[in-house]
N, C-alpha and C. Protein backbone atom coordinates (compact mmCIF):
# COMPACT_ATOMS: atom_id res chain seq x y z
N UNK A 1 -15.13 3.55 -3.00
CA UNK A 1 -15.44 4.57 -2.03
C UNK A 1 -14.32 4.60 -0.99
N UNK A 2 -13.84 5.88 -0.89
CA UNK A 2 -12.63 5.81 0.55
C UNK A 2 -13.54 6.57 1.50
N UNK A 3 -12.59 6.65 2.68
CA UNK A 3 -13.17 7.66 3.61
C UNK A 3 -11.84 7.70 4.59
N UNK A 4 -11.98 8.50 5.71
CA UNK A 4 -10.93 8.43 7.07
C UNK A 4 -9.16 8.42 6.41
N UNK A 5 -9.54 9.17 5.50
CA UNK A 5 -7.98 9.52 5.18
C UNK A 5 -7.34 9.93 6.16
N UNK A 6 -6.00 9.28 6.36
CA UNK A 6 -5.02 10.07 7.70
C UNK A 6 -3.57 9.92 7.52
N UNK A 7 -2.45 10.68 7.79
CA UNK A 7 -1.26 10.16 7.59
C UNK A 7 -1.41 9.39 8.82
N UNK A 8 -0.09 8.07 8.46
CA UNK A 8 0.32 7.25 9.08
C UNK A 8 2.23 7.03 9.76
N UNK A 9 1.82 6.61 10.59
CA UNK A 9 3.24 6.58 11.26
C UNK A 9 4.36 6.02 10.46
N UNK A 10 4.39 5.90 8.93
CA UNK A 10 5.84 5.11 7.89
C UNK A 10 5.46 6.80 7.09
N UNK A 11 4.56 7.64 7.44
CA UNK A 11 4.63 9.21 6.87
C UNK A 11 4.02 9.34 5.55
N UNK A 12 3.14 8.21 5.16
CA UNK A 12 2.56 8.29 4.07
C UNK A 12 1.19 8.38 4.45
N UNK A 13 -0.06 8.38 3.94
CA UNK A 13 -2.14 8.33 3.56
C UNK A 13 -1.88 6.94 3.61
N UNK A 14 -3.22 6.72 4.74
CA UNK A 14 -3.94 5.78 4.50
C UNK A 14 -5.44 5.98 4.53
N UNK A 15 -6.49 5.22 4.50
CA UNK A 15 -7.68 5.12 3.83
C UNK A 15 -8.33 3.89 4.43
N UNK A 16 -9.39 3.88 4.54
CA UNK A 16 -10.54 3.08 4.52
C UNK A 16 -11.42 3.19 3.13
N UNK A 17 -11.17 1.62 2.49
CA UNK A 17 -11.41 1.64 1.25
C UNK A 17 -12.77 0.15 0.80
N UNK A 18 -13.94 0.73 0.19
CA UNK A 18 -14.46 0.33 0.36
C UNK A 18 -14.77 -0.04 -1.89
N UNK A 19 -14.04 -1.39 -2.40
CA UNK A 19 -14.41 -0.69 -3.91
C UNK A 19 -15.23 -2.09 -4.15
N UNK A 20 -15.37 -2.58 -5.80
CA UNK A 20 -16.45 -3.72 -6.47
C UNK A 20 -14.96 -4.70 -5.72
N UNK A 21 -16.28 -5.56 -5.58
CA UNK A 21 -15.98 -7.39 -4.79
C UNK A 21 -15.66 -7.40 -3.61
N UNK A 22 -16.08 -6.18 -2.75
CA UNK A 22 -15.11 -6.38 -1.20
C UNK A 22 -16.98 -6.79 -0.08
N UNK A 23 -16.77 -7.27 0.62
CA UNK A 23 -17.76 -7.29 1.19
C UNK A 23 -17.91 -5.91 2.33
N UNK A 24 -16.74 -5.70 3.01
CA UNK A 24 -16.84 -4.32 3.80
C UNK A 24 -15.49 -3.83 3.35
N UNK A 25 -15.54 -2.37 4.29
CA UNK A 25 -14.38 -1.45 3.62
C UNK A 25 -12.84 -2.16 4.51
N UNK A 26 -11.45 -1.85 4.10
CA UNK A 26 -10.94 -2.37 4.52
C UNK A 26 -9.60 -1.24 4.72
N UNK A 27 -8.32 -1.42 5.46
CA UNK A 27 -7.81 -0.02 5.96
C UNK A 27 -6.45 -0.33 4.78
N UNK A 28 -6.32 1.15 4.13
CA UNK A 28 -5.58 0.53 3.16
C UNK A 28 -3.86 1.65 3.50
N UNK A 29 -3.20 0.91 3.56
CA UNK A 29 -1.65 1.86 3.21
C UNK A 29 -1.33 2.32 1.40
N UNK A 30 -0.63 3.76 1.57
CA UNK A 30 -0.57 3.98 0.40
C UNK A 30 1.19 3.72 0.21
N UNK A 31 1.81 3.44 -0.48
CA UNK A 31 3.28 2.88 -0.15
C UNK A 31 3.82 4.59 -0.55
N UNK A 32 4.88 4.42 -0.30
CA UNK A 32 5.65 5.99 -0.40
C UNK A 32 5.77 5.89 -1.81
N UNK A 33 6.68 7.17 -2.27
CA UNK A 33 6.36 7.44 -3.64
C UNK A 33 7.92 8.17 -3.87
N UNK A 34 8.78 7.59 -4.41
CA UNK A 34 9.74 8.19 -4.51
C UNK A 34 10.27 8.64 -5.54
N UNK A 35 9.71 8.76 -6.51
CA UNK A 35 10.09 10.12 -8.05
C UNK A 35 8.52 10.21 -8.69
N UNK A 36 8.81 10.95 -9.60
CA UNK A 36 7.59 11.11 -10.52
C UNK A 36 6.88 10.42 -11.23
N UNK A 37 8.10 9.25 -12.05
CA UNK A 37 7.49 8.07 -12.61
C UNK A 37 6.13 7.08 -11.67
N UNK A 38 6.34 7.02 -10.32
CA UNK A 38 5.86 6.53 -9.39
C UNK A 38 4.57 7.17 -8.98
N UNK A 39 4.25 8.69 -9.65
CA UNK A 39 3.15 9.00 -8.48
C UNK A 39 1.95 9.25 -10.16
N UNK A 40 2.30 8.35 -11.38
CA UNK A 40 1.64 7.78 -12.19
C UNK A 40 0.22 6.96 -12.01
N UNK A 41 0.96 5.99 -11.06
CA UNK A 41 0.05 5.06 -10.56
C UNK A 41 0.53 4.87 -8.57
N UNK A 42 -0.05 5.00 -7.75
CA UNK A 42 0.32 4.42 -6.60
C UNK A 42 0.20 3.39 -6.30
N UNK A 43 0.79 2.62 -5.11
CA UNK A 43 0.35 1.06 -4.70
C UNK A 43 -0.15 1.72 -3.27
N UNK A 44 -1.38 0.39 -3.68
CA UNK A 44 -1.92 0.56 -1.91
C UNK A 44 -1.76 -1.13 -1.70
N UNK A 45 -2.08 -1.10 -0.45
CA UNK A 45 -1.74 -2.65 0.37
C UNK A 45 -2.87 -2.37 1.69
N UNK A 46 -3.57 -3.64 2.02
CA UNK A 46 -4.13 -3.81 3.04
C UNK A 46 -3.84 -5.49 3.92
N UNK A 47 -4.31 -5.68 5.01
CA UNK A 47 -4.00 -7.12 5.09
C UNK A 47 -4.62 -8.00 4.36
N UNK A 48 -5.17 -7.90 3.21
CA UNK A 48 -5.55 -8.92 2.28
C UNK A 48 -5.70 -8.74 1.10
N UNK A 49 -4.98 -7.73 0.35
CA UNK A 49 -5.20 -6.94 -0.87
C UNK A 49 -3.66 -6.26 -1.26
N UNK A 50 -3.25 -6.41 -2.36
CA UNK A 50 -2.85 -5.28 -2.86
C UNK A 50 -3.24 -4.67 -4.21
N UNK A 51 -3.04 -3.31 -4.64
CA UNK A 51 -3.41 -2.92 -6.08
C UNK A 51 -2.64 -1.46 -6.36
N UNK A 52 -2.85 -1.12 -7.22
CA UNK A 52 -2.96 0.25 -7.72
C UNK A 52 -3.97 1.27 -8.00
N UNK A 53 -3.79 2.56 -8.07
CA UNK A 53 -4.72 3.50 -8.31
C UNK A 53 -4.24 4.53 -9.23
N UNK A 54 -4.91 4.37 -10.66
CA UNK A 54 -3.56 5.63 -11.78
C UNK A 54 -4.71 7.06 -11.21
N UNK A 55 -4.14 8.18 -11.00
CA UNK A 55 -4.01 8.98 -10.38
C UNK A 55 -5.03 9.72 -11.85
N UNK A 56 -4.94 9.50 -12.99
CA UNK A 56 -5.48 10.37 -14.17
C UNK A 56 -6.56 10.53 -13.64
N UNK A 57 -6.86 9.10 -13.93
CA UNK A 57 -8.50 8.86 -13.75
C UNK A 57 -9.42 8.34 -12.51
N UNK A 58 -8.56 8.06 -11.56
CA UNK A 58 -8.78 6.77 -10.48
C UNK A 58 -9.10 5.49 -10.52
N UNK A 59 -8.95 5.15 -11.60
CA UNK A 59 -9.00 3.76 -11.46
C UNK A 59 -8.46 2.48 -10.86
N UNK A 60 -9.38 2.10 -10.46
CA UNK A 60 -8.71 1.18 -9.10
C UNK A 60 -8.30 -0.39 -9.93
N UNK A 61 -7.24 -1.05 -9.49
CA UNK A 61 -6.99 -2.50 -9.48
C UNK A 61 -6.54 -2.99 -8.35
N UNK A 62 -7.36 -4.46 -8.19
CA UNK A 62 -7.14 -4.83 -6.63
C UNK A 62 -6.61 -6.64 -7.06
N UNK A 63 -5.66 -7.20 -6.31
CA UNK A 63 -6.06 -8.37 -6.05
C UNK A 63 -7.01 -9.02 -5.55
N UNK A 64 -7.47 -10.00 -5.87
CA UNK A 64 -8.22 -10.96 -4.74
C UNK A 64 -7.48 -10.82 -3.32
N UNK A 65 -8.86 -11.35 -2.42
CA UNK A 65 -8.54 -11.49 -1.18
C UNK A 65 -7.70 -12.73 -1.08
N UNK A 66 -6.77 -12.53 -0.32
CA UNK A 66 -5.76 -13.41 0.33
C UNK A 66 -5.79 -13.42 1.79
N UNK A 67 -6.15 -14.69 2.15
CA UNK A 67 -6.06 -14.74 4.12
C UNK A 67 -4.80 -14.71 4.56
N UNK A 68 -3.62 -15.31 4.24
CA UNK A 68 -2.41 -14.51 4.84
C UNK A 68 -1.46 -13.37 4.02
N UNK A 69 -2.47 -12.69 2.97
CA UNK A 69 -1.62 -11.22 2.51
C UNK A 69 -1.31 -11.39 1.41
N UNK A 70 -1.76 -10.16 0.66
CA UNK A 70 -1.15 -10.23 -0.78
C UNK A 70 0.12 -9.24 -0.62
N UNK A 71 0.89 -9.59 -1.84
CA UNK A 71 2.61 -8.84 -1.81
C UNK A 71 2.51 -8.29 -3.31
N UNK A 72 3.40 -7.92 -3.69
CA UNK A 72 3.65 -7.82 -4.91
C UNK A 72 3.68 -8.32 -5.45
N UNK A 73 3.82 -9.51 -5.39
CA UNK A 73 3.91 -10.99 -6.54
C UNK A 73 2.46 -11.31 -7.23
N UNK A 74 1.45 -10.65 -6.59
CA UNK A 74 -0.11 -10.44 -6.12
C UNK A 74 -0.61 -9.87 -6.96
N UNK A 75 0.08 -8.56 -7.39
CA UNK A 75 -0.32 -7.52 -8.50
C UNK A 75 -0.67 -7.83 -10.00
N UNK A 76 -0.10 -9.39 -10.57
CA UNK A 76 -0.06 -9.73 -11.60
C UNK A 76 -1.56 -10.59 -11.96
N UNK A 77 -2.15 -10.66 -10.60
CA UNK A 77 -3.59 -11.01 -10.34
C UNK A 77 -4.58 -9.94 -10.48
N UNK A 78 -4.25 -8.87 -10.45
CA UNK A 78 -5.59 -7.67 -10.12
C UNK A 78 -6.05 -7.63 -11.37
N UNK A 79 -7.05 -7.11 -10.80
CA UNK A 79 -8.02 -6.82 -11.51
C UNK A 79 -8.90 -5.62 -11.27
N UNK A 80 -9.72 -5.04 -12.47
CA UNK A 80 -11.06 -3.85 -12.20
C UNK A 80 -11.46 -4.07 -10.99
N UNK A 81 -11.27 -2.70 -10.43
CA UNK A 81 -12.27 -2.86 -8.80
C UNK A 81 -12.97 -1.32 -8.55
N UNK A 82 -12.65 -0.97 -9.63
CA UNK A 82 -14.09 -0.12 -9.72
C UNK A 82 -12.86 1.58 -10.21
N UNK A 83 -13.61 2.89 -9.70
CA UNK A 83 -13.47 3.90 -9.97
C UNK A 83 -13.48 4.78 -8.89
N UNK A 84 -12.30 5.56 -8.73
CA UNK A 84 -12.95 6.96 -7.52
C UNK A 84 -13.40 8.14 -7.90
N UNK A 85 -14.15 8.69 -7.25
CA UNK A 85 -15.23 9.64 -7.84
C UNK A 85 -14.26 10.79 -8.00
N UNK A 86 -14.14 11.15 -8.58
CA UNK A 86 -13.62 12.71 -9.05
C UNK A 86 -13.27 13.65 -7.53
N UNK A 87 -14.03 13.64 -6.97
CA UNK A 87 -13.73 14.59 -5.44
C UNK A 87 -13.45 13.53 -4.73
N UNK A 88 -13.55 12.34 -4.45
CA UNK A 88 -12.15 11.24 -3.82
C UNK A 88 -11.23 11.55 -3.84
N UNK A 89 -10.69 11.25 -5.55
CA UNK A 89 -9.26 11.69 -6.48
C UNK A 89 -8.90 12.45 -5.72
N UNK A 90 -9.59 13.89 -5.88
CA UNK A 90 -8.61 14.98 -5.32
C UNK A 90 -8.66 15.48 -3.95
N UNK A 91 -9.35 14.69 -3.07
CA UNK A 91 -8.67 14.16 -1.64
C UNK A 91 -7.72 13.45 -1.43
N UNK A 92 -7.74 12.07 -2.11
CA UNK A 92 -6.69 11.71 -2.04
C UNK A 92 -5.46 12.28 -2.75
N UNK A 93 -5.38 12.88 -3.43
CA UNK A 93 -4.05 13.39 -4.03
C UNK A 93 -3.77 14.24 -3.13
N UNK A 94 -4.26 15.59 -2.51
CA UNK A 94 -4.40 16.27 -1.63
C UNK A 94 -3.89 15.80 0.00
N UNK A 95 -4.42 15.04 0.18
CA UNK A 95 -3.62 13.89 1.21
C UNK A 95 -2.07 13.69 0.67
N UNK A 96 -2.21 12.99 0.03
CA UNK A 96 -0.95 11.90 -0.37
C UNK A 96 0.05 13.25 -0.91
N UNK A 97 -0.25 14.53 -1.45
CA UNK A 97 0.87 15.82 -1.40
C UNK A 97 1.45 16.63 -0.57
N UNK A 98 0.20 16.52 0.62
CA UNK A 98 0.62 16.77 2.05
C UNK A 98 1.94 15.99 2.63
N UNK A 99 1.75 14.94 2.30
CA UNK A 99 3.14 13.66 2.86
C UNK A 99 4.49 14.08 2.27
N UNK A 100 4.75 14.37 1.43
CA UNK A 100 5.52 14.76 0.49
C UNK A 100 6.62 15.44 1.39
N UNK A 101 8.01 14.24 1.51
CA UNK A 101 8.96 14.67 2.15
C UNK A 101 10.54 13.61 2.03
N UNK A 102 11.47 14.44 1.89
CA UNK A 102 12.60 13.39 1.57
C UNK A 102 12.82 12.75 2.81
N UNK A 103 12.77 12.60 3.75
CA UNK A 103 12.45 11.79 4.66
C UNK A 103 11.37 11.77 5.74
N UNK A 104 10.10 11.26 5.17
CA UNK A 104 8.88 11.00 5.93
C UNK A 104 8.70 10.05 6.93
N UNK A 105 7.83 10.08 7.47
CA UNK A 105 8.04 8.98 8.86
C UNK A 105 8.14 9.96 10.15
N UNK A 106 8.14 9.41 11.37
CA UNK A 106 8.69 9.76 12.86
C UNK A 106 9.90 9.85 12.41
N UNK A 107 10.33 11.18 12.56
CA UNK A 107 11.76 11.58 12.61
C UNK A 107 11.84 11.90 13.95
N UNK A 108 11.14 11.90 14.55
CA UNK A 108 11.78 12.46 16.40
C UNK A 108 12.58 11.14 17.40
N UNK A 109 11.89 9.95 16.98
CA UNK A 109 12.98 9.06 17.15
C UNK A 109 13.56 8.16 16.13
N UNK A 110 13.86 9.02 15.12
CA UNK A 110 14.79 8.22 14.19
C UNK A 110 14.34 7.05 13.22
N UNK A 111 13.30 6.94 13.78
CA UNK A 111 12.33 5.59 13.04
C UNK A 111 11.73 5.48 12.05
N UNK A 112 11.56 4.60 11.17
CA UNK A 112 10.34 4.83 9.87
C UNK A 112 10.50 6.33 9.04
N UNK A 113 11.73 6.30 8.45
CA UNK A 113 11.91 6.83 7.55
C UNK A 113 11.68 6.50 5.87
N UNK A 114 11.13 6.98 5.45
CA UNK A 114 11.17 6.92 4.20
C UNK A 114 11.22 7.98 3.29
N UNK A 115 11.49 7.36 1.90
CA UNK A 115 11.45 8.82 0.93
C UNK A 115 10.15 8.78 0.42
N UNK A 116 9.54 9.90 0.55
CA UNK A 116 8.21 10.42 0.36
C UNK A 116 8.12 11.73 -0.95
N UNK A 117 9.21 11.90 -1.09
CA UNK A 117 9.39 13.07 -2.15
C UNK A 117 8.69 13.24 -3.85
N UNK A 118 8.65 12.05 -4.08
CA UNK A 118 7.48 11.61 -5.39
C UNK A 118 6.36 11.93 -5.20
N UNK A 119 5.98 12.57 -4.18
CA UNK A 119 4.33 12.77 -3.72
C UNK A 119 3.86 13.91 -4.30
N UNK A 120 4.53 14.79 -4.77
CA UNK A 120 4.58 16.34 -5.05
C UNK A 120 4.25 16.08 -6.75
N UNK A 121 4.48 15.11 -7.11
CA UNK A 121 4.16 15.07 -8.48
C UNK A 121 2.67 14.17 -8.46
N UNK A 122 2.07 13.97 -7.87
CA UNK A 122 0.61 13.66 -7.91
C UNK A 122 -0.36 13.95 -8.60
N UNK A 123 -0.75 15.47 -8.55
CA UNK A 123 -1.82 16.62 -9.40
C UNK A 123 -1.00 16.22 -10.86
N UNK A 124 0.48 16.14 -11.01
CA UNK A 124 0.44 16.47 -12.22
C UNK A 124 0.37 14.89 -13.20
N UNK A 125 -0.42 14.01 -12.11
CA UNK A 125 -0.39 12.62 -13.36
C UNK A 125 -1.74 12.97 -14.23
C-alpha cells in the first residue's frame, strides 16, 4: 500500500510505503531513472530498506530491515513484499512521469541535480 506521493528535493517521487513484513508504513525515495532499460524495474530506498518495483505488474521486492541502512549490496537479499494494486501502479507511474527531466532537482540554486529523463518511459514497461 503507498500513499502521500510527492516530488522530492533530488527531483524524483517519494512515497509512504506500507507492503508484507513491515510493521508500519515507511517514507520511501524512488532513485532517478536515467534511460529506458531502467524504468523496467525502479529502485526505491528508505532508511532501512531497499528494493525494487517492475512497473508491468507492481511487484514489490524489499530487503529486510536493516538498523543502520540497506544499500545496494542489500538487493541480493530481497525478497516478495507483496503487490501494488493496479490504481497505485498508475499513480505511481503518473508521479514518477511527472519528474521526468534531464536535469531534475533544485535547479534555482544549482543543487541536486540529477538525470531524471528515463522517467518518460514508465507507462511503456
Amino acid at each position: 500500500m503507498i500513499s502521500n506521493l510527492h516530488k522530492n528535493c533530488m527531483g524524483t517521487v517519494s512515497f509512504d510505503g506500507k507492503f508484507d513484513g513491515m510493521r508500519k508504513a515507511q517514507d520511501f525515495i524512488v532513485y532517478p531513472i536515467h534511460n529506458e532499460a531502467d524504468a523496467q524495474e525502479i529502485q526505491i530506498q528508505s532508511d532501512t530498506r531497499i528494493g525494487r518495483v517492475r512497473m508491468s505488474d507492481g511487484r514489490v521486492m524489499l530487503s529486510p530491515s536493516r538498523k543502520g541502512g540497506s544499500y545496494g549490496v542489500h538487493l541480493m537479499f530481497a525478497t516478495h513484499a507483496g503487490k501494488l494494486e493496479a490504481d497505485e501502479l498508475l499513480l505511481l507511474k503518473a508521479h514518477i512521469m511527472s519528474t521526468a527531466h534531464g536535469a531534475a532537482g533544485k535547479r534555482e540554486n544549482g543543487f541536486i541535480q540529477t538525470d531524471n529523463s528515463g522517467a518518460l518511459a514508465v507507462f511503456g514497461a
